[in-house]
Protein backbone atom coordinates (compact mmCIF):
# COMPACT_ATOMS: atom_id res chain seq x y z
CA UNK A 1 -84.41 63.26 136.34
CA UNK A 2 -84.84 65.05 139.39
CA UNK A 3 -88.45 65.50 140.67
CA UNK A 4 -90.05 67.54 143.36
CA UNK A 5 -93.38 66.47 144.05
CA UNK A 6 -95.78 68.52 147.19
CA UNK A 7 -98.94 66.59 148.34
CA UNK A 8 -101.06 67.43 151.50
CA UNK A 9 -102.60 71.04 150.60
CA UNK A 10 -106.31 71.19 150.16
CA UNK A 11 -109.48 73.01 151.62
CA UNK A 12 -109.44 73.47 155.71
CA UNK A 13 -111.72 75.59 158.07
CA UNK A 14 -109.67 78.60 160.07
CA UNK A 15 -108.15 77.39 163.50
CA UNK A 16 -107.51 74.05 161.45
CA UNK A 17 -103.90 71.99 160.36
CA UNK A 18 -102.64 70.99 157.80
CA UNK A 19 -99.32 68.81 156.86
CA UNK A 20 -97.74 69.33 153.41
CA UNK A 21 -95.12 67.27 152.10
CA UNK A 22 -92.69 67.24 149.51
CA UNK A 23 -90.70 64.30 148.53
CA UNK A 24 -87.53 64.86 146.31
CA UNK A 25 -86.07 61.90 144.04
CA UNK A 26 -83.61 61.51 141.40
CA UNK A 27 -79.85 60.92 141.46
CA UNK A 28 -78.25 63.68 144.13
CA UNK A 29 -75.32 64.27 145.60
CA UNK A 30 -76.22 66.26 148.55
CA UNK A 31 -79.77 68.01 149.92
CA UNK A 32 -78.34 71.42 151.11
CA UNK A 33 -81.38 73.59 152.06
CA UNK A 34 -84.56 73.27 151.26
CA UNK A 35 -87.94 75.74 152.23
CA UNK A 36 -91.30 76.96 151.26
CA UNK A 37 -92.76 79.46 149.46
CA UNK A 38 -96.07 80.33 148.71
CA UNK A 39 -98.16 82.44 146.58
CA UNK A 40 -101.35 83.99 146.65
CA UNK A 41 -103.57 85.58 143.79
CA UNK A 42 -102.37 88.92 142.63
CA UNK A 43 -99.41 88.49 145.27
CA UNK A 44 -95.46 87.73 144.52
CA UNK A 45 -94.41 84.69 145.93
CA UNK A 46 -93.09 84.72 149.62
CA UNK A 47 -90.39 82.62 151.58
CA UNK A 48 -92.73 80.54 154.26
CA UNK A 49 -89.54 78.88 155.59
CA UNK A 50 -86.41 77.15 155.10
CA UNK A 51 -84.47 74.50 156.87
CA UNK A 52 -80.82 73.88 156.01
CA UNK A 53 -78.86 70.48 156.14
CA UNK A 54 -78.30 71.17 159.75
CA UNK A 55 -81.65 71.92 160.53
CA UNK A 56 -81.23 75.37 161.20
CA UNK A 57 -84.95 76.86 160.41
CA UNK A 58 -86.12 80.22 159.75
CA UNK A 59 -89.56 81.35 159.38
CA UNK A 60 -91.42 84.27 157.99
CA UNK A 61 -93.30 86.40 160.89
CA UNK A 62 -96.98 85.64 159.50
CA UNK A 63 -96.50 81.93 160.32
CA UNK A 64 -93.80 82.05 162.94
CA UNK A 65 -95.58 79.92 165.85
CA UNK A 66 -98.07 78.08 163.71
CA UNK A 67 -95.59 76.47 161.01
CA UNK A 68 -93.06 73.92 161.66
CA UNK A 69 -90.59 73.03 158.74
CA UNK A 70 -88.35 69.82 159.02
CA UNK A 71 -86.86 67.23 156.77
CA UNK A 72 -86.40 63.34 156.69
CA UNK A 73 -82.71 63.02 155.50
CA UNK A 74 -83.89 58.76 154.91
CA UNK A 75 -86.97 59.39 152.75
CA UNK A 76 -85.64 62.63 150.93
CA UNK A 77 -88.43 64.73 152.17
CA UNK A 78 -89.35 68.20 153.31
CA UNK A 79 -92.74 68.65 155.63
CA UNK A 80 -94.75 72.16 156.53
CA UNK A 81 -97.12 71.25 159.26
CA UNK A 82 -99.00 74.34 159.40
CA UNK A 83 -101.30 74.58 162.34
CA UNK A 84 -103.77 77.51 163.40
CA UNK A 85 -104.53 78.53 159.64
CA UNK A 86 -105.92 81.18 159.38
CA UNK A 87 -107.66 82.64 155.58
CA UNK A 88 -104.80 84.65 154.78
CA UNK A 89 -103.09 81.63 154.67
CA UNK A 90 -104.50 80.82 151.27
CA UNK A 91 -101.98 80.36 148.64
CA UNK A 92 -100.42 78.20 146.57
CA UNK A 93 -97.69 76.33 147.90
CA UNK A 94 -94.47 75.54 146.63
CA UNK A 95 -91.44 73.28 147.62
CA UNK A 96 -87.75 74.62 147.17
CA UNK A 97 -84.56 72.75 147.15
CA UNK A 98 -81.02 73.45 146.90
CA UNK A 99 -79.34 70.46 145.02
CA UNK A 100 -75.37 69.20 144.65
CA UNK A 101 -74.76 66.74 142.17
CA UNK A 102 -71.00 67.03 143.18
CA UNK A 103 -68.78 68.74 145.15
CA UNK A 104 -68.64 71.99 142.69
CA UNK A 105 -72.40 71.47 140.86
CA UNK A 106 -75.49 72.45 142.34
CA UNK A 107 -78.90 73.81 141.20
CA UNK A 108 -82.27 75.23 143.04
CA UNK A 109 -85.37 73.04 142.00
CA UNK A 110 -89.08 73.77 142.37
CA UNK A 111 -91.88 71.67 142.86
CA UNK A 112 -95.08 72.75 141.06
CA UNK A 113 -97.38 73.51 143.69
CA UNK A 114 -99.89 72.46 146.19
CA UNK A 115 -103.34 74.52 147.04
CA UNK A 116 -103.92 75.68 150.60
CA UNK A 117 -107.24 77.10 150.77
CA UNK A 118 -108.69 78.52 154.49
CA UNK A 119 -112.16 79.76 154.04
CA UNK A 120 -115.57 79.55 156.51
């Protein structure tokens, strides 16, 4: 069964990093893009950024500068390093993947979350 697991969130002054990962397993075809969102309390969830299989990256403008998306195409793995946080940054974080099983199937997965919290 195909998984989507985030680790690395947690509590973190302003003007400090931190590194989220999210490893994917199961039995897949092909990792086509893969990003991530985030959501705060009271807020809809929000594209952070995405990275296709060429490792083309986009970013929204809050975080553009401060965020770096990339992948391990080995370890099946997406990483935010996320530098310069700043208290708005507080949200729940989620991974996002675009999966083929084949050539004609594929299917967007969601991890279930990792807690970014900025705060004095």
């Amino acid at each position: 069964q195909v998984q989507l697991v985030e680790s690395g969130g947690g509590l973190v002054h302003p003007g400090g990093s931190l590194r989220l990962s999210c490893a994917i397993s199961g039995s897949i075809f092909r990792i086509n893009a893969m990003g991530w969102y985030r959501q705060a309390p009271g807020k809809e969830r929000e594209l952070v950024a995405g990275i296709s299989s060429s490792d083309r990256t986009n970013y929204a403008d809050s975080v553009k500068g401060r965020f770096t998306i990339s992948r391990d195409n080995v370890k099946n793995t997406v990483y935010l390093q996320m530098s310069s946080l700043k208290p708005e940054d507080t949200a729940v974080y989620y991974c996002n993947a675009d999966l083929s099983f084949n050539l004609i199937r594929s299917k967007i997965y969601w991890g279930q979350g990792t807690e970014v919290t900025v705060s004095s």
